[in-house]
Protein backbone atom coordinates (compact mmCIF):
# COMPACT_ATOMS: atom_id res chain seq x y z
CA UNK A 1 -72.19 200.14 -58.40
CA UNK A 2 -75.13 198.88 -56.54
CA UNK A 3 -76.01 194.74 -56.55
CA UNK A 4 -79.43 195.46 -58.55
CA UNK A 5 -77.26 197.23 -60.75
CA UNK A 6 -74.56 194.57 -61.77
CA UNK A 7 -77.74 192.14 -61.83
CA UNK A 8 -79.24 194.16 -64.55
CA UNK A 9 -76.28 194.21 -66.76
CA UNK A 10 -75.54 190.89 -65.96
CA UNK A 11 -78.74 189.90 -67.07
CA UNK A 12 -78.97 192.04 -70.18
CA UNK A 13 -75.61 190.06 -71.36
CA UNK A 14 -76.92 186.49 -70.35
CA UNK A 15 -79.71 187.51 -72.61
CA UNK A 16 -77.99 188.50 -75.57
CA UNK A 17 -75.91 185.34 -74.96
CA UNK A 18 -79.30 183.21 -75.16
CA UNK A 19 -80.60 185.42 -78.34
CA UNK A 20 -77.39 184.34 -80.00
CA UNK A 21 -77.18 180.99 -79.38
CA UNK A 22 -81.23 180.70 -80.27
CA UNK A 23 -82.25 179.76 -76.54
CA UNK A 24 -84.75 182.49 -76.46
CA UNK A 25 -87.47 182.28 -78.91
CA UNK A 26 -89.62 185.28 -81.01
CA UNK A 27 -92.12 186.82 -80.06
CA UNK A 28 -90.81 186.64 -76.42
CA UNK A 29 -93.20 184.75 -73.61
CA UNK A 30 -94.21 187.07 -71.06
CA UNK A 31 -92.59 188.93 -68.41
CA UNK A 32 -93.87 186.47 -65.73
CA UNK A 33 -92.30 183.65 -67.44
CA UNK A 34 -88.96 185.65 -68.29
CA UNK A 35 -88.89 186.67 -64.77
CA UNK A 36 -88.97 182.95 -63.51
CA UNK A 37 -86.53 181.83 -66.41
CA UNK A 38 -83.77 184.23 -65.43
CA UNK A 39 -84.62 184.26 -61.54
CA UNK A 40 -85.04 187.88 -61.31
CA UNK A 41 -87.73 190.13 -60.84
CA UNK A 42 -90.70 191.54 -63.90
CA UNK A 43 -89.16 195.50 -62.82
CA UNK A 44 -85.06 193.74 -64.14
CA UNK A 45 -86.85 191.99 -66.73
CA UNK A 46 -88.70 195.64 -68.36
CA UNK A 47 -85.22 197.35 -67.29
CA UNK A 48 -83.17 194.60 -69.85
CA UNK A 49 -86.03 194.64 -73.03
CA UNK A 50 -85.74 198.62 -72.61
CA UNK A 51 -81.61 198.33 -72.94
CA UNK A 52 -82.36 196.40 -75.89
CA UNK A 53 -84.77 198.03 -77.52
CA UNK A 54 -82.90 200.89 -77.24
CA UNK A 55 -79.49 199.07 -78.89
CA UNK A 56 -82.14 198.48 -81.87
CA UNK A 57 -82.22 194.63 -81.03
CA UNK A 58 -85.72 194.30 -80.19
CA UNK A 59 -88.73 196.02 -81.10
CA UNK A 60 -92.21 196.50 -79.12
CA UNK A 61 -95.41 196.03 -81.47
CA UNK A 62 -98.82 195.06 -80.77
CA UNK A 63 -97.73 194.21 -77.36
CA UNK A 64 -95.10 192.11 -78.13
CA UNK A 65 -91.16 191.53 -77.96
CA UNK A 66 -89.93 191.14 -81.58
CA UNK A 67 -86.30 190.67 -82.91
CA UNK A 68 -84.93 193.32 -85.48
CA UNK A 69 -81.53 192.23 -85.79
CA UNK A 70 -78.63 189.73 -83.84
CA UNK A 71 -76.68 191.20 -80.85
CA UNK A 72 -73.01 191.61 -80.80
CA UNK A 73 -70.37 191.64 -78.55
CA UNK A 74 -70.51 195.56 -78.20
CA UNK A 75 -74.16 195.61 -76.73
CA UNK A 76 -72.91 193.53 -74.01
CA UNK A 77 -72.10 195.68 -70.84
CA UNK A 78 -68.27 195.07 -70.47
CA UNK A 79 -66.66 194.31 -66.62
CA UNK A 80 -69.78 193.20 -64.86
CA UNK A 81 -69.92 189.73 -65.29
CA UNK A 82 -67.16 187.23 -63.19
CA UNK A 83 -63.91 186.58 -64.74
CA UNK A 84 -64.37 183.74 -66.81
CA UNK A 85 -61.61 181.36 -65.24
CA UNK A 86 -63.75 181.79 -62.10
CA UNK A 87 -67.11 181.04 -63.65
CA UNK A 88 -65.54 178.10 -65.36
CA UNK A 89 -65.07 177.01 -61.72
CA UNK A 90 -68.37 178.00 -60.46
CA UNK A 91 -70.56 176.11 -62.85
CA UNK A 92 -68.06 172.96 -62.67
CA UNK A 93 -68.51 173.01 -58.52
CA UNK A 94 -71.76 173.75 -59.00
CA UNK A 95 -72.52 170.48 -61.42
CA UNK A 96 -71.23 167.87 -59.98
CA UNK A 97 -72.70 169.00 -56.45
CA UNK A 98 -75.89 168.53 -57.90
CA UNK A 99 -74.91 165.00 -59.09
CA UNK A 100 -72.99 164.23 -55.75
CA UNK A 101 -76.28 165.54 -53.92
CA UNK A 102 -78.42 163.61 -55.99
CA UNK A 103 -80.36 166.11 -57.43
CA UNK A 104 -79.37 165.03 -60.26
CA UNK A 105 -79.56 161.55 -61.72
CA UNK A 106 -79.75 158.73 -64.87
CA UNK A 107 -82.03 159.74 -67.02
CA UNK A 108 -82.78 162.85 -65.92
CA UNK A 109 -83.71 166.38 -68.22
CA UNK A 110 -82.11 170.05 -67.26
CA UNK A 111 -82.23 172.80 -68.93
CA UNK A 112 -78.43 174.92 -69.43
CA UNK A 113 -80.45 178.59 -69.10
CA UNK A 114 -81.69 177.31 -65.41
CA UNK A 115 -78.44 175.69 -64.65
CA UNK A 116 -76.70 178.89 -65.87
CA UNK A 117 -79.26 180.87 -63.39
CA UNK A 118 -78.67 178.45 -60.36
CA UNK A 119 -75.11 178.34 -60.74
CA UNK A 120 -74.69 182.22 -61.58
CA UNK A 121 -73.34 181.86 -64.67
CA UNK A 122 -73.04 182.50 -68.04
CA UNK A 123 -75.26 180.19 -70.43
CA UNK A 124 -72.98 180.15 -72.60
CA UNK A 125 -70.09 178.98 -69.94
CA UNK A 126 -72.86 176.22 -69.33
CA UNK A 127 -73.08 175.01 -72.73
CA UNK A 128 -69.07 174.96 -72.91
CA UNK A 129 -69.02 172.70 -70.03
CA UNK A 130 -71.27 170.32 -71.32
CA UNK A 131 -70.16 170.08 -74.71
CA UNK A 132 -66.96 168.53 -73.15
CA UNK A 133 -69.13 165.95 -71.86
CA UNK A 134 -71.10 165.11 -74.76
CA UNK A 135 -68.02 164.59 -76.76
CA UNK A 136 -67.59 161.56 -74.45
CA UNK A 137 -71.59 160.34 -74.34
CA UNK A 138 -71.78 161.21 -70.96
CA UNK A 139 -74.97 163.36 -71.73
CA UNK A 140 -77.18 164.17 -74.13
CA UNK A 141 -78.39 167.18 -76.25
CA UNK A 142 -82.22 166.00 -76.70
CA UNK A 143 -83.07 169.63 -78.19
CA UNK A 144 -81.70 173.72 -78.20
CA UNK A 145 -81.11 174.31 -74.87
CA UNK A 146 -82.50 170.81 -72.97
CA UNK A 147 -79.54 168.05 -71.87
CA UNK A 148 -80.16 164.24 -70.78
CA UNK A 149 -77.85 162.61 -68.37
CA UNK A 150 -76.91 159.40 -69.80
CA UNK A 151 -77.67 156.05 -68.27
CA UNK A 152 -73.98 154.41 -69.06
CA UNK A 153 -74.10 150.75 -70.17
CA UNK A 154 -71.86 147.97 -68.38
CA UNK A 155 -69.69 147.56 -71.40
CA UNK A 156 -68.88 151.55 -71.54
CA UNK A 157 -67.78 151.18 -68.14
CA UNK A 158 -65.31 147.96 -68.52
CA UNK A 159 -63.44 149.71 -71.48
CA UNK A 160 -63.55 153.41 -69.44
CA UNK A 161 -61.87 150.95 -66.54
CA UNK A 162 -59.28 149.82 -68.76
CA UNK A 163 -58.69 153.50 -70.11
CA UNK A 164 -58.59 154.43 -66.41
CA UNK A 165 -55.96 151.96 -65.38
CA UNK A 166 -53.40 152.52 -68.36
CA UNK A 167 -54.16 156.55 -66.90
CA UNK A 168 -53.40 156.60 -63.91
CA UNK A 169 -50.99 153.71 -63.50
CA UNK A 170 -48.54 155.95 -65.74
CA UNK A 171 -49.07 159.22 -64.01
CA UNK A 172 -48.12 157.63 -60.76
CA UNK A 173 -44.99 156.08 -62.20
CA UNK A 174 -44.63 159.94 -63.01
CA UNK A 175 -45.34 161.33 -60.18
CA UNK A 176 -43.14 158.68 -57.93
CA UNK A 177 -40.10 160.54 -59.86
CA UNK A 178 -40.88 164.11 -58.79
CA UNK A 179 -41.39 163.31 -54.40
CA UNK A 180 -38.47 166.07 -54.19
CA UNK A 181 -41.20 168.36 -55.61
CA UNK A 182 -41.87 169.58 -52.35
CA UNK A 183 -45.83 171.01 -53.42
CA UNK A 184 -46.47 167.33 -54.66
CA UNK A 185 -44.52 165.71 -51.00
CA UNK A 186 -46.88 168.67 -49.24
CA UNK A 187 -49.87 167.39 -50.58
CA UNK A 188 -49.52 163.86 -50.00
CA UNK A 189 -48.75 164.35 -46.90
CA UNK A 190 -52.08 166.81 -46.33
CA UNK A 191 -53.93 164.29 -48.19
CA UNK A 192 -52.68 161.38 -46.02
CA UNK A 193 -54.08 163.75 -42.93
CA UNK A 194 -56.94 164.20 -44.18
CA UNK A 195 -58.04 160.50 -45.11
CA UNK A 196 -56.59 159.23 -41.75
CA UNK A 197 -59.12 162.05 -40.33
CA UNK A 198 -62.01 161.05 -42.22
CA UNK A 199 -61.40 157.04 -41.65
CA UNK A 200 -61.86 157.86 -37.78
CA UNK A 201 -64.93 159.52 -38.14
CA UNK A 202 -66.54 157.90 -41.25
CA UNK A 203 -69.66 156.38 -39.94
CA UNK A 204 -71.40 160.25 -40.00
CA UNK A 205 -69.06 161.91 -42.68
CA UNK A 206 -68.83 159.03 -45.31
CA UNK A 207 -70.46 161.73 -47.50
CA UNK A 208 -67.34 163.96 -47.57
CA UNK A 209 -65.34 161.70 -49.54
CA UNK A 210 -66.27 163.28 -52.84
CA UNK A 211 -64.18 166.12 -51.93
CA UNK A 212 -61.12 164.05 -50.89
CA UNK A 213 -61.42 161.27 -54.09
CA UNK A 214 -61.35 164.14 -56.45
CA UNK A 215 -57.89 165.43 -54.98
CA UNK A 216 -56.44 162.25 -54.27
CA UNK A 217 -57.05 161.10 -58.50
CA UNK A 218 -56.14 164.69 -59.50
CA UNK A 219 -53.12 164.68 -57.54
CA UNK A 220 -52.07 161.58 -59.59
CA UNK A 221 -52.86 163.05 -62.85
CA UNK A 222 -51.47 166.32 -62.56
CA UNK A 223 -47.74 165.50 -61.64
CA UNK A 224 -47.53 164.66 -65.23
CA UNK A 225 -48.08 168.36 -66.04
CA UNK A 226 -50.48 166.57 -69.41
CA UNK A 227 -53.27 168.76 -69.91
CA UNK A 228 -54.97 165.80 -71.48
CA UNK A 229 -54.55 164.14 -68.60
CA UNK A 230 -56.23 166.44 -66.68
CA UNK A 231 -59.28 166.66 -68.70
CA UNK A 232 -59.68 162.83 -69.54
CA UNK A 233 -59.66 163.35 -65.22
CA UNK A 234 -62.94 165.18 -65.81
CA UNK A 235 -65.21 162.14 -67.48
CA UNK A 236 -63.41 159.46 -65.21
CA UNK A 237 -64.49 161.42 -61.97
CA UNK A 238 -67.90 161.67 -63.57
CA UNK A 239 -68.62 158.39 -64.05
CA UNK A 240 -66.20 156.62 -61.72
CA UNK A 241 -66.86 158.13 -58.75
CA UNK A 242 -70.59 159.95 -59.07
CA UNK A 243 -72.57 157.08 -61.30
CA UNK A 244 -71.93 154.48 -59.26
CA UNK A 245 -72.90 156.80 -55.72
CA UNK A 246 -76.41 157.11 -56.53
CA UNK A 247 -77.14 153.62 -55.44
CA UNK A 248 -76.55 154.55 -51.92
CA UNK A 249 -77.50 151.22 -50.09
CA UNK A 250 -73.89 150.60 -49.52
CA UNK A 251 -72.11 153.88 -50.27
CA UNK A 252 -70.91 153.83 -46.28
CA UNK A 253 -69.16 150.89 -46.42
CA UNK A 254 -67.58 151.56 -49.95
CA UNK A 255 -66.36 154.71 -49.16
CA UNK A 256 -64.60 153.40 -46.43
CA UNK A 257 -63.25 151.08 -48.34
CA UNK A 258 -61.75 153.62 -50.45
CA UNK A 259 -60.49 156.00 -48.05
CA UNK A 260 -58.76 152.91 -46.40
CA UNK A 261 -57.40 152.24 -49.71
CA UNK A 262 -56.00 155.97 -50.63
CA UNK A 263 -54.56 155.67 -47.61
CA UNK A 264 -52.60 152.57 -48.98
CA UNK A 265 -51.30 154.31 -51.59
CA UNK A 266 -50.52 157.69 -49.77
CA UNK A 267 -48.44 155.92 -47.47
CA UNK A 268 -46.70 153.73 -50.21
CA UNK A 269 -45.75 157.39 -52.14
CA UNK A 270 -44.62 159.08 -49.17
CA UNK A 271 -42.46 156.02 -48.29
CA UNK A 272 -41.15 156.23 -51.68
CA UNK A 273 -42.71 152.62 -52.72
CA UNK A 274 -43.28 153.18 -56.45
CA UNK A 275 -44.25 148.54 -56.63
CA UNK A 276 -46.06 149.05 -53.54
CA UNK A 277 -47.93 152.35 -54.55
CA UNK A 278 -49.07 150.89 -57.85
CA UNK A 279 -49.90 147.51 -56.17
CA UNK A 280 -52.07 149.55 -54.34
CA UNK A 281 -53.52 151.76 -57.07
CA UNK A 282 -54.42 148.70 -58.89
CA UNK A 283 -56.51 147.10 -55.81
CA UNK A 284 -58.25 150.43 -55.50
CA UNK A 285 -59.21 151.07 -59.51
CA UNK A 286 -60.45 147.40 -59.41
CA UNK A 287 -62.52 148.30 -56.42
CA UNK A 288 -64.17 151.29 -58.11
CA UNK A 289 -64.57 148.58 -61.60
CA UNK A 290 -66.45 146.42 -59.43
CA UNK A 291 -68.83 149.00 -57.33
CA UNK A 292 -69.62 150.59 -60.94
CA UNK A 293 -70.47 147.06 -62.26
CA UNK A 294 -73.02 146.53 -59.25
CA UNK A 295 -74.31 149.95 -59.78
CA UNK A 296 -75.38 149.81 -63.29
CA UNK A 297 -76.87 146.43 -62.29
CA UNK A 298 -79.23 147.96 -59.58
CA UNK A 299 -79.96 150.75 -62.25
CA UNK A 300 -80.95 148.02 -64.95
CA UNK A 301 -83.30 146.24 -62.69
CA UNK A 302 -84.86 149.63 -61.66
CA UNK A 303 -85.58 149.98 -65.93
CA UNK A 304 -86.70 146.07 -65.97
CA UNK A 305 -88.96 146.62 -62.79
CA UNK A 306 -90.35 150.16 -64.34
């Protein structure tokens, strides 16, 4: 099958998706603005209103797109689209890249159809993602379709901290009786490598500790095989260690800070130090409690001062 093919029909089930969950309004806009919604060209766009018209979903009067009746499951084009455990993954990489990139920030609007086109997804894997978020307030649905990020308030972060602690201070005690797993010893030892790597050269890569907090904290979490654990994993990383990174006056010197503070605690598991491994823990979640706090103080005087 040729790309513009499998762009076509995964277009024409995107946009069932969006008639469904009442994204797309009737009569439809015009093929310009389609064509800019979905990222693809006016020729895909005619192709995907002639599928449907001919499926008896939409009719063409008086020179406009009108709905006859709701699309099912069986007008979507079956094995085109990505399995769904990997789009789950795209649209979460995608996501918090654009937070971590700072493309995204407090306060600001997106829309899940464009996010779902960026990210080459689903909209309705987009939606799914956030509504895990908004469960916890970390975002906002301000209408169908349109998300806020949410501007998080110093108290919300003091009683996520203590959340945190009690989290992660258990899953370490767990994971301090499983070091003959040898996956978990493997990767604490890789993860030891890489910090040590990144601590040498952190004055021009301080920016790739994203990559290495997120699998230093998930390593924690996961060796107590808790799937709640693993999603509460999801709004700490979120807030813990993107909020507090868009005030990047310092962000150098606090990520190296942290990566010399990982590497506390990687050393203290490998040597089998469950005190000294939670000592360290504690130093290093009180450490991310205090850059938040400073954070969402440099955010409130940007509010006072606007």
């Amino acid at each position: 099958m040729s790309r513009s093919q499998i762009l076509r029909q995964n277009t024409i089930n995107q946009f069932i998706t969006c008639i469904n969950n009442q994204i797309i309004t009737f009569p439809l806009p015009s093929l310009s603005i389609l064509a800019d919604t979905f990222n693809i060209s006016r020729t895909t766009v005619r192709a995907v209103l002639s599928y449907l018209i001919e499926r008896g979903v939409l009719i063409y009067q008086q020179q406009q797109y009108f709905l006859i009746r709701q699309p099912t499951e069986q007008d979507k084009i079956n094995g085109v689209l990505e399995k769904r455990e990997r789009q789950d993954q795209q649209i979460e990489h995608y996501f918090y890249a654009l937070i971590n990139s700072r493309q995204l920030l407090p306060g600001d609007k997106f829309n899940e159809i464009e996010i779902a086109r960026d990210a080459r997804v689903t909209p309705l894997v987009v939606r799914e993602f956030l509504l895990r978020f908004l469960h916890y307030g970390l975002i906002e649905n301000i209408s169908k379709g349109e998300w806020q990020l949410v501007i998080f308030g110093r108290d919300y972060a003091e009683k996520l901290y203590e959340f945190r602690s009690v989290l992660e201070i258990f899953a370490l005690q767990s994971l301090m009786k499983q070091l003959d797993n040898k996956m978990i010893w493997t990767k604490a030892k890789e993860l030891l490598q890489h910090h040590e790597k990144l601590a040498q050269n952190i004055s021009h890569d301080y920016k790739q500790f994203s990559t290495l907090d997120r699998d230093f904290h998930r390593l924690i979490l996961s060796a107590n095989d808790n799937p709640f654990f693993v999603q509460s994993f999801e709004l700490i990383s979120v807030i813990f260690h993107f909020h507090y990174q868009w005030d990047e006056r310092d962000l150098k010197e606090r990520n190296s800070i942290a990566v010399s503070e990982h590497i506390a605690v990687l050393k203290a598991i490998l040597q089998r130090q469950e005190a000294l491994a939670i000592k360290a823990l504690c130093k290093h979640l009180n450490t991310a409690k205090c850059s938040m706090r400073r954070a969402l103080g440099r955010i409130d005087d940007k509010a006072i001062q606007a």
